[in-house]
C-alpha atoms as a PDB file:
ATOM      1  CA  UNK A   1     -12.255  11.648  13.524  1.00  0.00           C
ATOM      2  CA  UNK A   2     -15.180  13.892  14.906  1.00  0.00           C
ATOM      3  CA  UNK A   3     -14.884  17.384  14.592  1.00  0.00           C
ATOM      4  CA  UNK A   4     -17.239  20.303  15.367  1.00  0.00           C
ATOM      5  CA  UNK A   5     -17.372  23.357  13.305  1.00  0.00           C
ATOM      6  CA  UNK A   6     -18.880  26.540  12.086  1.00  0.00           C
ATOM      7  CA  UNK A   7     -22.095  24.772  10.897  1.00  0.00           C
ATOM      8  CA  UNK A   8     -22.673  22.334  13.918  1.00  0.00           C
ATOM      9  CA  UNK A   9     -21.037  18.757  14.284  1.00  0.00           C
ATOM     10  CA  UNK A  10     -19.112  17.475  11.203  1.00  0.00           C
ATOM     11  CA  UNK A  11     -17.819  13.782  10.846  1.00  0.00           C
ATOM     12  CA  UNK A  12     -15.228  12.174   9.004  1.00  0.00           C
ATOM     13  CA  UNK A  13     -17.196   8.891   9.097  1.00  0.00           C
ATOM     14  CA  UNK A  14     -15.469   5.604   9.391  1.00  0.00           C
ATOM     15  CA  UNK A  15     -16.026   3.334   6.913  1.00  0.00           C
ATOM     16  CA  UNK A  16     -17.107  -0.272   8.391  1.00  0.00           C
ATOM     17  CA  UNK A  17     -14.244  -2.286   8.052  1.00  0.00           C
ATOM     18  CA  UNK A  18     -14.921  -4.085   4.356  1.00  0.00           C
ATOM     19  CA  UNK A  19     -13.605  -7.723   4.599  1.00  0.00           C
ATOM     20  CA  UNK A  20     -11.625  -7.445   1.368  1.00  0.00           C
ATOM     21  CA  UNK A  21     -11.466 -11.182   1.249  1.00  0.00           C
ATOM     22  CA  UNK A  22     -11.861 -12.706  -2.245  1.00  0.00           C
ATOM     23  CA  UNK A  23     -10.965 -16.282  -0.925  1.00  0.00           C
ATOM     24  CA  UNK A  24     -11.569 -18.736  -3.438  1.00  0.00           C
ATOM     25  CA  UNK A  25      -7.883 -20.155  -1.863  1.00  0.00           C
ATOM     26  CA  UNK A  26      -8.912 -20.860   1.983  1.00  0.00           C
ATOM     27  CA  UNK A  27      -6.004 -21.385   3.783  1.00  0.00           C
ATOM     28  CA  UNK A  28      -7.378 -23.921   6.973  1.00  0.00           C
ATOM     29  CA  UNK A  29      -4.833 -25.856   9.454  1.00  0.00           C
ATOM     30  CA  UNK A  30      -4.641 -27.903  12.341  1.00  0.00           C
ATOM     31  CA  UNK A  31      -2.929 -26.765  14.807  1.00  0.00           C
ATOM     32  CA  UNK A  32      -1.118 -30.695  15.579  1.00  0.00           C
ATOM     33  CA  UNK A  33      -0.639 -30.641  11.787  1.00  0.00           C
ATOM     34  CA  UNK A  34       1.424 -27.410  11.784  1.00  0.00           C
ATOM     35  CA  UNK A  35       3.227 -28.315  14.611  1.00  0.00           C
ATOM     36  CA  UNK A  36       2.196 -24.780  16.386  1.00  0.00           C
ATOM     37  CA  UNK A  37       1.524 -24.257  19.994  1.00  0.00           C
ATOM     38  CA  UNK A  38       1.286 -21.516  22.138  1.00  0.00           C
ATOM     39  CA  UNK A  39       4.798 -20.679  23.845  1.00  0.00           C
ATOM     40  CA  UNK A  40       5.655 -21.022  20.459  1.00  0.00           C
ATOM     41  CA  UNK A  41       8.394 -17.511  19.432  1.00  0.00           C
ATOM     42  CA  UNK A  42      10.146 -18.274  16.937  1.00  0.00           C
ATOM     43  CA  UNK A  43       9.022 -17.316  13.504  1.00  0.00           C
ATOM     44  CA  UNK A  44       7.044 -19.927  11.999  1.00  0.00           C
ATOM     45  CA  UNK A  45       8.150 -21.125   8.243  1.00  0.00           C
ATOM     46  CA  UNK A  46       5.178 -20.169   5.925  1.00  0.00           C
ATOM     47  CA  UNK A  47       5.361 -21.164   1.825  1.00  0.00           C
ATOM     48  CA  UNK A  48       2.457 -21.711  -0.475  1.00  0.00           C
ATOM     49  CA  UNK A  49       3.757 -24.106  -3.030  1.00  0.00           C
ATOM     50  CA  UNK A  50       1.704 -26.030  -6.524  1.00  0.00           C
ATOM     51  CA  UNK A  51       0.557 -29.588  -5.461  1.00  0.00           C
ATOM     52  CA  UNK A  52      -1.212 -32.391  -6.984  1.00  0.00           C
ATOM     53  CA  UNK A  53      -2.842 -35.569  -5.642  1.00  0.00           C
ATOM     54  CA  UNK A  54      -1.433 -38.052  -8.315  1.00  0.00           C
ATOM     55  CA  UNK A  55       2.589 -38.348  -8.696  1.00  0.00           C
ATOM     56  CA  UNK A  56       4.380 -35.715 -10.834  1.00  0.00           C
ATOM     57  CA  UNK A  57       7.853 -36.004 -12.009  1.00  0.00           C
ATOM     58  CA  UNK A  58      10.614 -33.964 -10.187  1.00  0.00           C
ATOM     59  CA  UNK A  59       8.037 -33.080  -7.304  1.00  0.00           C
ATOM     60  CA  UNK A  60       8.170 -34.260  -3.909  1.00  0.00           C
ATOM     61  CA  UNK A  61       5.984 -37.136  -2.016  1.00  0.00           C
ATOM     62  CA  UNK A  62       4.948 -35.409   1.225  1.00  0.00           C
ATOM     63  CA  UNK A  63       2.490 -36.559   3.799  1.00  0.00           C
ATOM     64  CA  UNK A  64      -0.749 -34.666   3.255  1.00  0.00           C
ATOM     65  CA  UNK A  65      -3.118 -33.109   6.110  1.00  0.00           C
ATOM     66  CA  UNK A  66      -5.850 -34.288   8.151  1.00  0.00           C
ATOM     67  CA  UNK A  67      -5.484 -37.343  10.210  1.00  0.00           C
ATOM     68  CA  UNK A  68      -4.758 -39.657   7.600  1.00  0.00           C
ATOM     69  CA  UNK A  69      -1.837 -37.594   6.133  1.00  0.00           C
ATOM     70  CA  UNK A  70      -2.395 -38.981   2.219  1.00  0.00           C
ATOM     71  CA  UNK A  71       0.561 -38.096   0.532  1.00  0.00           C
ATOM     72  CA  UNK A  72       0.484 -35.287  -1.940  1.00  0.00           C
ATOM     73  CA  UNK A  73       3.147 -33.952  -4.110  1.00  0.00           C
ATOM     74  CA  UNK A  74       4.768 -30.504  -3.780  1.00  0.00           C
ATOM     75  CA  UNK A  75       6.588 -28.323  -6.446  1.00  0.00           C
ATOM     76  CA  UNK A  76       9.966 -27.756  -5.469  1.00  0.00           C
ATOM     77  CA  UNK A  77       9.277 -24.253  -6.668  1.00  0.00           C
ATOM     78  CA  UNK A  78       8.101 -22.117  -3.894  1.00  0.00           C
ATOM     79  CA  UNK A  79       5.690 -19.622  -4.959  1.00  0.00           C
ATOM     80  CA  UNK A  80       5.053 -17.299  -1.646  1.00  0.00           C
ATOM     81  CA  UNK A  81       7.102 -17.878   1.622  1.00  0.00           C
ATOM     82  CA  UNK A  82       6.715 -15.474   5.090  1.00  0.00           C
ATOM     83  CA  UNK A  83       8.826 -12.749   3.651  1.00  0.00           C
ATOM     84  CA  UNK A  84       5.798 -12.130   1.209  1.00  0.00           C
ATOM     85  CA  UNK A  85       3.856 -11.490   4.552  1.00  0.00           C
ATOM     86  CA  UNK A  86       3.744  -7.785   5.787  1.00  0.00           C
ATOM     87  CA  UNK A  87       1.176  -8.750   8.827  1.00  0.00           C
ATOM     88  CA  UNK A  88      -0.635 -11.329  10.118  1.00  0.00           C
ATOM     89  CA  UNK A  89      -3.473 -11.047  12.856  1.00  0.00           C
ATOM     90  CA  UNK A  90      -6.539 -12.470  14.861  1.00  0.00           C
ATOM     91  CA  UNK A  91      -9.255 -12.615  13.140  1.00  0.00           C
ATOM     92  CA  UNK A  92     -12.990 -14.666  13.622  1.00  0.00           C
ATOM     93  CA  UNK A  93     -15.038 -16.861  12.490  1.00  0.00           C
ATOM     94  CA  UNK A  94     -18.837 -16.063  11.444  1.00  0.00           C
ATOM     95  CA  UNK A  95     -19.010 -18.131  14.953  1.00  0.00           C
ATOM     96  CA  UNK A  96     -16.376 -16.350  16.837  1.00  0.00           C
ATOM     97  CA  UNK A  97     -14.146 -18.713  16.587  1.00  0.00           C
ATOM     98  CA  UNK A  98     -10.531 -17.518  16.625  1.00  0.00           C
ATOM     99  CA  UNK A  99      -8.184 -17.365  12.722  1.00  0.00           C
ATOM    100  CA  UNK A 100      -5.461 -16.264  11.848  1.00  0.00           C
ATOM    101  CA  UNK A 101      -5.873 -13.132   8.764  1.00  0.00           C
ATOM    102  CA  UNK A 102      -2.356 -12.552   6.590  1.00  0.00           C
ATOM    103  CA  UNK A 103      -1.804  -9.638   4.248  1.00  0.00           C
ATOM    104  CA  UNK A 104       0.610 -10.143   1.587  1.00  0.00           C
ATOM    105  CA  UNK A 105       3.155  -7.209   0.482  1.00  0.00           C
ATOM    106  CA  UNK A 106       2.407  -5.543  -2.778  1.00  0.00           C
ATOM    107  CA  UNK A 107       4.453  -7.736  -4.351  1.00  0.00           C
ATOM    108  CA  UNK A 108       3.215 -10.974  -2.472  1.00  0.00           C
ATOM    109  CA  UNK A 109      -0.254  -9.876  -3.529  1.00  0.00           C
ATOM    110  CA  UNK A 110       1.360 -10.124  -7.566  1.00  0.00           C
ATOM    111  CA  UNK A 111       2.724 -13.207  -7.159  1.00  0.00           C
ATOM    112  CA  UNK A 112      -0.644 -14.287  -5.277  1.00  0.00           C
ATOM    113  CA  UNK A 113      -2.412 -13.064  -8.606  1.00  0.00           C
ATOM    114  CA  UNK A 114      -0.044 -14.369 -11.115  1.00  0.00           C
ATOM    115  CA  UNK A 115      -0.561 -17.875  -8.949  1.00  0.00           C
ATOM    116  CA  UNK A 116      -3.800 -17.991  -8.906  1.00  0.00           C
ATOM    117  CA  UNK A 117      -4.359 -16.696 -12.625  1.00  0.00           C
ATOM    118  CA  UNK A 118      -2.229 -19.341 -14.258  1.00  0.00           C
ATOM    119  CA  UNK A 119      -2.779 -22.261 -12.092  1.00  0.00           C
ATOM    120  CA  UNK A 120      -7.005 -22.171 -12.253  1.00  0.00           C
ATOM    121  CA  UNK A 121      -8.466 -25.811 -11.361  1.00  0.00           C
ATOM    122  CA  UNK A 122      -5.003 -26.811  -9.412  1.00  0.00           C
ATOM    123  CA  UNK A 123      -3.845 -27.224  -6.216  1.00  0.00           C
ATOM    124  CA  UNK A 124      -1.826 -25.326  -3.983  1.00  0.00           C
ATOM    125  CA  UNK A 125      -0.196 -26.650  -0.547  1.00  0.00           C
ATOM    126  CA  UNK A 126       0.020 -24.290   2.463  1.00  0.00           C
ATOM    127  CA  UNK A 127       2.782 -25.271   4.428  1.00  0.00           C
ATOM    128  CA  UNK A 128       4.102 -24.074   8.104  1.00  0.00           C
ATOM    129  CA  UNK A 129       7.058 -25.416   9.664  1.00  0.00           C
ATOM    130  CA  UNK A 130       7.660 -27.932   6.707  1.00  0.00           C
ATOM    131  CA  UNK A 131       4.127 -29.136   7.199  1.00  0.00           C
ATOM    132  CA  UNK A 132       1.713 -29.548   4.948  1.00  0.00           C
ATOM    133  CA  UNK A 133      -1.646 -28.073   6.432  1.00  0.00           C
ATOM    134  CA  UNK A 134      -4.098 -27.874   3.651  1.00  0.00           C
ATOM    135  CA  UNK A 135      -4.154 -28.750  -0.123  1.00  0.00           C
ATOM    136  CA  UNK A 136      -6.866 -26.106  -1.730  1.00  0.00           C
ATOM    137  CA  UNK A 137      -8.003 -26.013  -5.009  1.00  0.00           C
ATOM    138  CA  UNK A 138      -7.890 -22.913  -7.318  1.00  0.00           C
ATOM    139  CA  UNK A 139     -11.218 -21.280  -8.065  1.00  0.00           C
ATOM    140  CA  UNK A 140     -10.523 -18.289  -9.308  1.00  0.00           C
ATOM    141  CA  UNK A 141      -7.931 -15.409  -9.566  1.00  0.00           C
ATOM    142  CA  UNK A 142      -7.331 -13.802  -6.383  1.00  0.00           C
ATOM    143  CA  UNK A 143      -6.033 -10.003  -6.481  1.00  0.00           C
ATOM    144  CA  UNK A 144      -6.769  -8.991  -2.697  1.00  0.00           C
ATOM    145  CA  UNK A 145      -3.878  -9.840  -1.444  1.00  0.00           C
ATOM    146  CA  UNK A 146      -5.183 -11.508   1.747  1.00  0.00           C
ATOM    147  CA  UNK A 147      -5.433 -14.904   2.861  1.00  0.00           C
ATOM    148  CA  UNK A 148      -7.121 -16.769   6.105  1.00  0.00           C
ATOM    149  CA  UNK A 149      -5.207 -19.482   8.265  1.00  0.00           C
ATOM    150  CA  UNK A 150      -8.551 -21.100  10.204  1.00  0.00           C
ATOM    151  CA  UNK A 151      -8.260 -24.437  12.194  1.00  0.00           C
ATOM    152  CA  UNK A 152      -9.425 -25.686  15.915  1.00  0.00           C
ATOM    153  CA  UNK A 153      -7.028 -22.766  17.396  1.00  0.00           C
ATOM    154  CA  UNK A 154      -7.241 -21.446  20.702  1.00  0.00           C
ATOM    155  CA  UNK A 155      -6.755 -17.553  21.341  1.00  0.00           C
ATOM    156  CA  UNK A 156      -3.415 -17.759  22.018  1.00  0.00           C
ATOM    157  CA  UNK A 157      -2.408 -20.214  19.480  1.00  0.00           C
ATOM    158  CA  UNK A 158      -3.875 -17.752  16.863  1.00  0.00           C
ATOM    159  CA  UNK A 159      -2.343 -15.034  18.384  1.00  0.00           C
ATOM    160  CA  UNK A 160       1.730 -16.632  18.245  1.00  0.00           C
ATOM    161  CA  UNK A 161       1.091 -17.635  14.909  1.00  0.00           C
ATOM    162  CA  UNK A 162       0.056 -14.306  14.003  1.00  0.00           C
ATOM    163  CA  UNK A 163       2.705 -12.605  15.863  1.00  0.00           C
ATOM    164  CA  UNK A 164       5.475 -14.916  14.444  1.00  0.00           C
ATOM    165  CA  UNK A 165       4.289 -14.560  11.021  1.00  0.00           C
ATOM    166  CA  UNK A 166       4.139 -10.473  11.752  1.00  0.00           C
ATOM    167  CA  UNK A 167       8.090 -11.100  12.586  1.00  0.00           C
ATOM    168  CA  UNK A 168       9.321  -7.660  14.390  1.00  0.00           C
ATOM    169  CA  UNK A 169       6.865  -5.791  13.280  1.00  0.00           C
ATOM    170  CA  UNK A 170       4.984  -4.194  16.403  1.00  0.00           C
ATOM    171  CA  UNK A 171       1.817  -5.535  17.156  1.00  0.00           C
ATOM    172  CA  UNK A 172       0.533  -2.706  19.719  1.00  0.00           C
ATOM    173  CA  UNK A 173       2.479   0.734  19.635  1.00  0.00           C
ATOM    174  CA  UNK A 174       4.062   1.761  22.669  1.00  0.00           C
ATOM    175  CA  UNK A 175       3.894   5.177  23.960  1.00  0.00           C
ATOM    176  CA  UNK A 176       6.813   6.524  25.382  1.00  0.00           C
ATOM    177  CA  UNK A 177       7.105  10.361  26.836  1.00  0.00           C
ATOM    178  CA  UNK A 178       8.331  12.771  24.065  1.00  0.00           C
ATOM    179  CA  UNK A 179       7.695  13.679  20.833  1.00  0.00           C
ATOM    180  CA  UNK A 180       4.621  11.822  18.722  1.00  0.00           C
ATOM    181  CA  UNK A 181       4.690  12.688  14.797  1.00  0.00           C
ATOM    182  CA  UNK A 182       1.030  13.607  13.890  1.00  0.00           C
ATOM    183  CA  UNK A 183       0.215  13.762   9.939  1.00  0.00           C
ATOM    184  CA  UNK A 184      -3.180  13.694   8.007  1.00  0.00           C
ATOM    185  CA  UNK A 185      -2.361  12.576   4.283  1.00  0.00           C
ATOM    186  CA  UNK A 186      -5.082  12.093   1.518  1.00  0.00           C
ATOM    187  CA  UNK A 187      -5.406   8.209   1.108  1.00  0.00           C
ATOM    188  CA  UNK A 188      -7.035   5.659  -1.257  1.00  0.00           C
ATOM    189  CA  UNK A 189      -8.308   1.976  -1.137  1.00  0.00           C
ATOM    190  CA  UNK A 190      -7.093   1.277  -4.044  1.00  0.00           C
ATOM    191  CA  UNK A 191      -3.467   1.724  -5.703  1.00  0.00           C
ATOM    192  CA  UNK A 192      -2.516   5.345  -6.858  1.00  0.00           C
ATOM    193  CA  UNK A 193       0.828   5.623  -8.562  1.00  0.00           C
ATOM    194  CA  UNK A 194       3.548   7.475  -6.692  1.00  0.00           C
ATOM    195  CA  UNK A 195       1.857   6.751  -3.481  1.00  0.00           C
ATOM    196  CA  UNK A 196       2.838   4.578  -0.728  1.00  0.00           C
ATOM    197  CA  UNK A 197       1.190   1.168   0.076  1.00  0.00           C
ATOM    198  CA  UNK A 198       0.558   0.745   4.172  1.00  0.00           C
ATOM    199  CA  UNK A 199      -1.215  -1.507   6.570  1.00  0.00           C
ATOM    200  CA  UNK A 200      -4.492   0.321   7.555  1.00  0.00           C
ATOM    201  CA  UNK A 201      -6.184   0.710  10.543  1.00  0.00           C
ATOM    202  CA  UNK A 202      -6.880  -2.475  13.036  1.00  0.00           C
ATOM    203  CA  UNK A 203      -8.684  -4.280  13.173  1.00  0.00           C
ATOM    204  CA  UNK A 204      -7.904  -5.985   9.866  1.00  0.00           C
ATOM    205  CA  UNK A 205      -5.340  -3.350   8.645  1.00  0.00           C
ATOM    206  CA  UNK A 206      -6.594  -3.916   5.126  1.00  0.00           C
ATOM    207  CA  UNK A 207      -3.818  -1.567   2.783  1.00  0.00           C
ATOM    208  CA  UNK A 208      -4.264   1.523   2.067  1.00  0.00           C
ATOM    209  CA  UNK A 209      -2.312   3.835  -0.128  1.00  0.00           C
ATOM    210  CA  UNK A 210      -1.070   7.637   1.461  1.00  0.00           C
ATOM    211  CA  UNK A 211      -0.075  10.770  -0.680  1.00  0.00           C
ATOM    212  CA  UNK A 212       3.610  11.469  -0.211  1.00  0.00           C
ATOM    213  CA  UNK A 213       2.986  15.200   0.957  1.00  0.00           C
ATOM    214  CA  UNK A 214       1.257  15.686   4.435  1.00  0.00           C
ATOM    215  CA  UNK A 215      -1.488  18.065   4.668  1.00  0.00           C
ATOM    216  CA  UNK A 216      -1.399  18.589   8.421  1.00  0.00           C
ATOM    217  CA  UNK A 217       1.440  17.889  10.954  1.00  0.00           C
ATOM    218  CA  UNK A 218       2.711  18.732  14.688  1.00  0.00           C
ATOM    219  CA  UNK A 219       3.216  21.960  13.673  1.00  0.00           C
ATOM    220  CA  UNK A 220      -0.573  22.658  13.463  1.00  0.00           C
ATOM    221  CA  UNK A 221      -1.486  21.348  16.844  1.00  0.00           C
ATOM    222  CA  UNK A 222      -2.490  23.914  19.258  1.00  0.00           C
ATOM    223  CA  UNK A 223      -3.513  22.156  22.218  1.00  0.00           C
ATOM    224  CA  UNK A 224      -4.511  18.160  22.570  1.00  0.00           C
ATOM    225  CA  UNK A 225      -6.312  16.474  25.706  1.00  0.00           C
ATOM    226  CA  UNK A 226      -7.363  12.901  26.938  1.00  0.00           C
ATOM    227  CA  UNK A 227     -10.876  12.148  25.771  1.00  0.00           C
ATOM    228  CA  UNK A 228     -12.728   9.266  26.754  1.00  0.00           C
ATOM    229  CA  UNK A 229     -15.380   7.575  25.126  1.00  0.00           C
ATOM    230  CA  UNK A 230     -17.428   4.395  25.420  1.00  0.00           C
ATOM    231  CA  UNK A 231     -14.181   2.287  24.519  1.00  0.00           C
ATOM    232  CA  UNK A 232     -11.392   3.625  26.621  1.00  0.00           C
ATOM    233  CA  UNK A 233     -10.384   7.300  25.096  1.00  0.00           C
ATOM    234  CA  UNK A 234      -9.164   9.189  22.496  1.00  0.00           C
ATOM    235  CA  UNK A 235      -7.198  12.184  21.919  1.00  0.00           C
ATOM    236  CA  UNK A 236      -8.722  15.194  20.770  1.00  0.00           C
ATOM    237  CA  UNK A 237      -6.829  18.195  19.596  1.00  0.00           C
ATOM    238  CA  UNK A 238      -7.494  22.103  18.618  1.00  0.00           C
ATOM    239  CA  UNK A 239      -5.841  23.060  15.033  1.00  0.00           C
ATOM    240  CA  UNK A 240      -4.012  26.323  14.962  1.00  0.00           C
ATOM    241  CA  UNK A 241      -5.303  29.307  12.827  1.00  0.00           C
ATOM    242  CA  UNK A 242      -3.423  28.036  10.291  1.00  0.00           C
ATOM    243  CA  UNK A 243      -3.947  24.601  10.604  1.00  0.00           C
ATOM    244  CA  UNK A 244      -8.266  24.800  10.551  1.00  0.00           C
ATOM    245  CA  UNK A 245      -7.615  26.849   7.467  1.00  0.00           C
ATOM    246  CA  UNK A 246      -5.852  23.551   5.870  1.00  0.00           C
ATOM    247  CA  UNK A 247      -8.262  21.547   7.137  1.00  0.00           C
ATOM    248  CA  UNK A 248     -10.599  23.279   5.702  1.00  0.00           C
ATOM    249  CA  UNK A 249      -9.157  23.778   2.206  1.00  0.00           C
ATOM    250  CA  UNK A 250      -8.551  19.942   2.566  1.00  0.00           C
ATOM    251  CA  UNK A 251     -11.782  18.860   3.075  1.00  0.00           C
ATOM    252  CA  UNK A 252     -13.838  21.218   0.904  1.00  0.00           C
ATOM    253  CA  UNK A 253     -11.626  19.973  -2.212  1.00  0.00           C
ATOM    254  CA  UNK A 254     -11.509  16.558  -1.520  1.00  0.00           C
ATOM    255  CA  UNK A 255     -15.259  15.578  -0.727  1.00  0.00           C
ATOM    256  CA  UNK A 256     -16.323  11.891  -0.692  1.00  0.00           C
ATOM    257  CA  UNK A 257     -12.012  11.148  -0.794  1.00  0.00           C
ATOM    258  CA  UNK A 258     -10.432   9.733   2.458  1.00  0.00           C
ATOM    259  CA  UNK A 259      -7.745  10.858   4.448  1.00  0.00           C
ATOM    260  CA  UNK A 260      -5.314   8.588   6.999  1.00  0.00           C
ATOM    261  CA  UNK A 261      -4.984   9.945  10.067  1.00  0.00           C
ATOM    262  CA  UNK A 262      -1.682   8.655  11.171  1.00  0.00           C
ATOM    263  CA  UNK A 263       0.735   8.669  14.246  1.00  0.00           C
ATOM    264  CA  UNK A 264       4.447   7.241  14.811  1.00  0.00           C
ATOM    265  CA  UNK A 265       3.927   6.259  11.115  1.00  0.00           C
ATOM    266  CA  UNK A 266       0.475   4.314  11.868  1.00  0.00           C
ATOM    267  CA  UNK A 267      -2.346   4.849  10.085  1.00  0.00           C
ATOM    268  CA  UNK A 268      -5.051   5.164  13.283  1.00  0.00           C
ATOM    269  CA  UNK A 269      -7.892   5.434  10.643  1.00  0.00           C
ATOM    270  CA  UNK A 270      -8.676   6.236   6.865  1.00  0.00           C
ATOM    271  CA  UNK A 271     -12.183   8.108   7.203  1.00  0.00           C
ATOM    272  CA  UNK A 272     -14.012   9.295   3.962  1.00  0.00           C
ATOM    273  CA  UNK A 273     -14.016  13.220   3.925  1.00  0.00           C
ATOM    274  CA  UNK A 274     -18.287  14.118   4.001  1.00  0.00           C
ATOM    275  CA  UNK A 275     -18.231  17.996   3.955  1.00  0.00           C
ATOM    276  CA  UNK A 276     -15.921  20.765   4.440  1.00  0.00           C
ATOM    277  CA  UNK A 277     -15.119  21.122   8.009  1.00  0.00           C
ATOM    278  CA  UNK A 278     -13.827  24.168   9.674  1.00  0.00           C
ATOM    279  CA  UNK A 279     -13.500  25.186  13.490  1.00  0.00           C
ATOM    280  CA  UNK A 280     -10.292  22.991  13.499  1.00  0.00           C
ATOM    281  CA  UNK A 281     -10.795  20.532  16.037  1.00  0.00           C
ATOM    282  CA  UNK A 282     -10.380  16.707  15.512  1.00  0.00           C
ATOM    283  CA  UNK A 283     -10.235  13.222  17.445  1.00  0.00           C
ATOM    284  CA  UNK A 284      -7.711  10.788  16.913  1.00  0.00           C
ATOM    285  CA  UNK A 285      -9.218   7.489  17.741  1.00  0.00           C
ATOM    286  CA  UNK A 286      -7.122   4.415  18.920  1.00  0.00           C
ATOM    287  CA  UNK A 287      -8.445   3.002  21.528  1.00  0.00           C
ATOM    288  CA  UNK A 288      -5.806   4.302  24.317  1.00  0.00           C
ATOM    289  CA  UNK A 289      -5.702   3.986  28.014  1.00  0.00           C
ATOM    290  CA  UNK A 290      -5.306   7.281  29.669  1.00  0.00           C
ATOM    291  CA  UNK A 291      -2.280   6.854  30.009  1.00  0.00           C
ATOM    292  CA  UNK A 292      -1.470   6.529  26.564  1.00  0.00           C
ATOM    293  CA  UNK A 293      -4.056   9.260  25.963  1.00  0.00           C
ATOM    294  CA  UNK A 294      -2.247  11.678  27.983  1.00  0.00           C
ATOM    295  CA  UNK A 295       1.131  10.713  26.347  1.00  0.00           C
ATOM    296  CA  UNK A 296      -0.060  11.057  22.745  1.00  0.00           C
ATOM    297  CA  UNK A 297      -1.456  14.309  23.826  1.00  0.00           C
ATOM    298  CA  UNK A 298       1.840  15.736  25.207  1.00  0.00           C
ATOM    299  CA  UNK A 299       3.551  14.426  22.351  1.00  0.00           C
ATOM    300  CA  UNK A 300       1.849  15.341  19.640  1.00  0.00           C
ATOM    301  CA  UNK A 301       1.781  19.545  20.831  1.00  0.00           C
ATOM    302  CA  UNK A 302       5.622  19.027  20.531  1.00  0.00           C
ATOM    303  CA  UNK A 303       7.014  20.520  17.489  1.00  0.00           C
END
């Protein structure tokens, strides 16, 4: 969010994405092994379970991964399942290579803790369809929240995995004609009581947590336009009177805070506040054709 203002050019910067990934549970699979493929729609069957190598009472003999399948034993007690996943996505490799990123809900991410806290120096199975794709051992305590799914997948195998584990959740916002709710909100990276946990901004929509009370809505649009840039375009927009005033207030009290910059409910970006900026005018960034440009535009002048 760029905006220019009575002392020159001032910049909400975005913050490079950080990989929030304290992984000392890698979650790796085979495609063959999960029995995934790329037509594949239905929701797939994820469940992180306790395992062991050697035979424990009251637990299950299951065929392990890898192509000689050693059997492993699974608790019958399921510890995290695909309900405790609010999104899943493409990620890569350090090579490129296409994975498969999950974020856990808030309370996925305590069970994920509690897991991984009591259960140091044992194994876990990750499981999809019934299938037992990889039997990691526990490092460490992992509070993040996130997990990886990496195997030999192709782009559109990660990407039906993903989308299936994502459920009905929509993966790329559609842009209708009419009305687009515009809000700026204070936000955090990390938990603030009586504020609400959301997925971030793409790429890896690491959570972020949003202030109940808007600061800025459709109400202080004055005029928004199509605005390309290097990527495809944006939308810029001109604050009312009013509305630079807020803006200004907002940012002069709430220096080196962030804000999410959010639309239809999405949060487009969480940039860290810099300086106080007044003039009024703003970008929201997304990534749009121009047609969605000009849509979002319309929309969001509409009160």
């Amino acid at each position: 969010m760029t905006t220019n203002g009575q002392h020159g050019k001032r910049h909400l910067h975005f913050p490079t994405v950080l990989v929030f990934m304290v992984l000392a549970v890698i979650f790796t699979t085979a495609l063959t092994a999960a029995g995934s493929s790329g037509d594949q729609t239905d929701k797939p069957t994820f469940e992180v379970r306790l395992a062991s190598h050697e035979k424990v009472e009251g637990w299950e003999s299951v065929p392990g991964p890898g192509p000689g399948k050693a059997p492993v034993w699974i608790s019958p007690e399921v510890s995290l399942t695909d309900h405790d996943v609010i999104r899943a996505y493409v990620d890569r490799s350090p090579e490129g290579k296409p994975w498969v990123g999950i974020l856990f809900t808030e309370e996925g991410a305590l069970k994920q803790a509690r897991l991984t806290k009591s259960h140091i120096g044992e194994f876990v199975a990750i499981m999809l369809d019934g299938r037992v794709t990889a039997v990691p051992k526990i490092a460490v305590e992992i509070t993040g929240g996130r997990a990886m799914i990496f195997g030999n997948f192709t782009e559109e195998e990660a990407g039906s995995i993903a989308k299936g584990l994502s459920g009905d959740q929509t993966w790329k916002p559609k842009f209708e004609p009419g009305k687009h709710e515009f809000e700026i909100r204070l936000a955090s990276h990390e938990k603030v009581e009586g504020w609400e946990r959301v997925l971030g901004p793409e790429p890896q929509f690491t959570p972020v947590w949003i202030s109940p009370e808007s600061a800025l809505t459709n109400a202080d649009i004055a005029r928004a336009w199509p605005q390309p840039d290097a990527d495809g375009f944006n939308v810029g927009f001109q604050l009312t009177e009013e509305g630079s005033l807020k803006l200004a207030r907002l940012t002069k009290t709430h220096i080196g805070e962030n804000v999410a910059v959010i639309l239809d409910g999405r949060v487009m970006s969480a940039p860290k506040i810099m300086d106080e900026i007044r003039g009024g005018r703003a970008i929201i960034s997304g990534n749009f054709t121009e047609e969605e440009a000009e849509l979002v535009a319309e929309g969001i002048m509409m009160k």
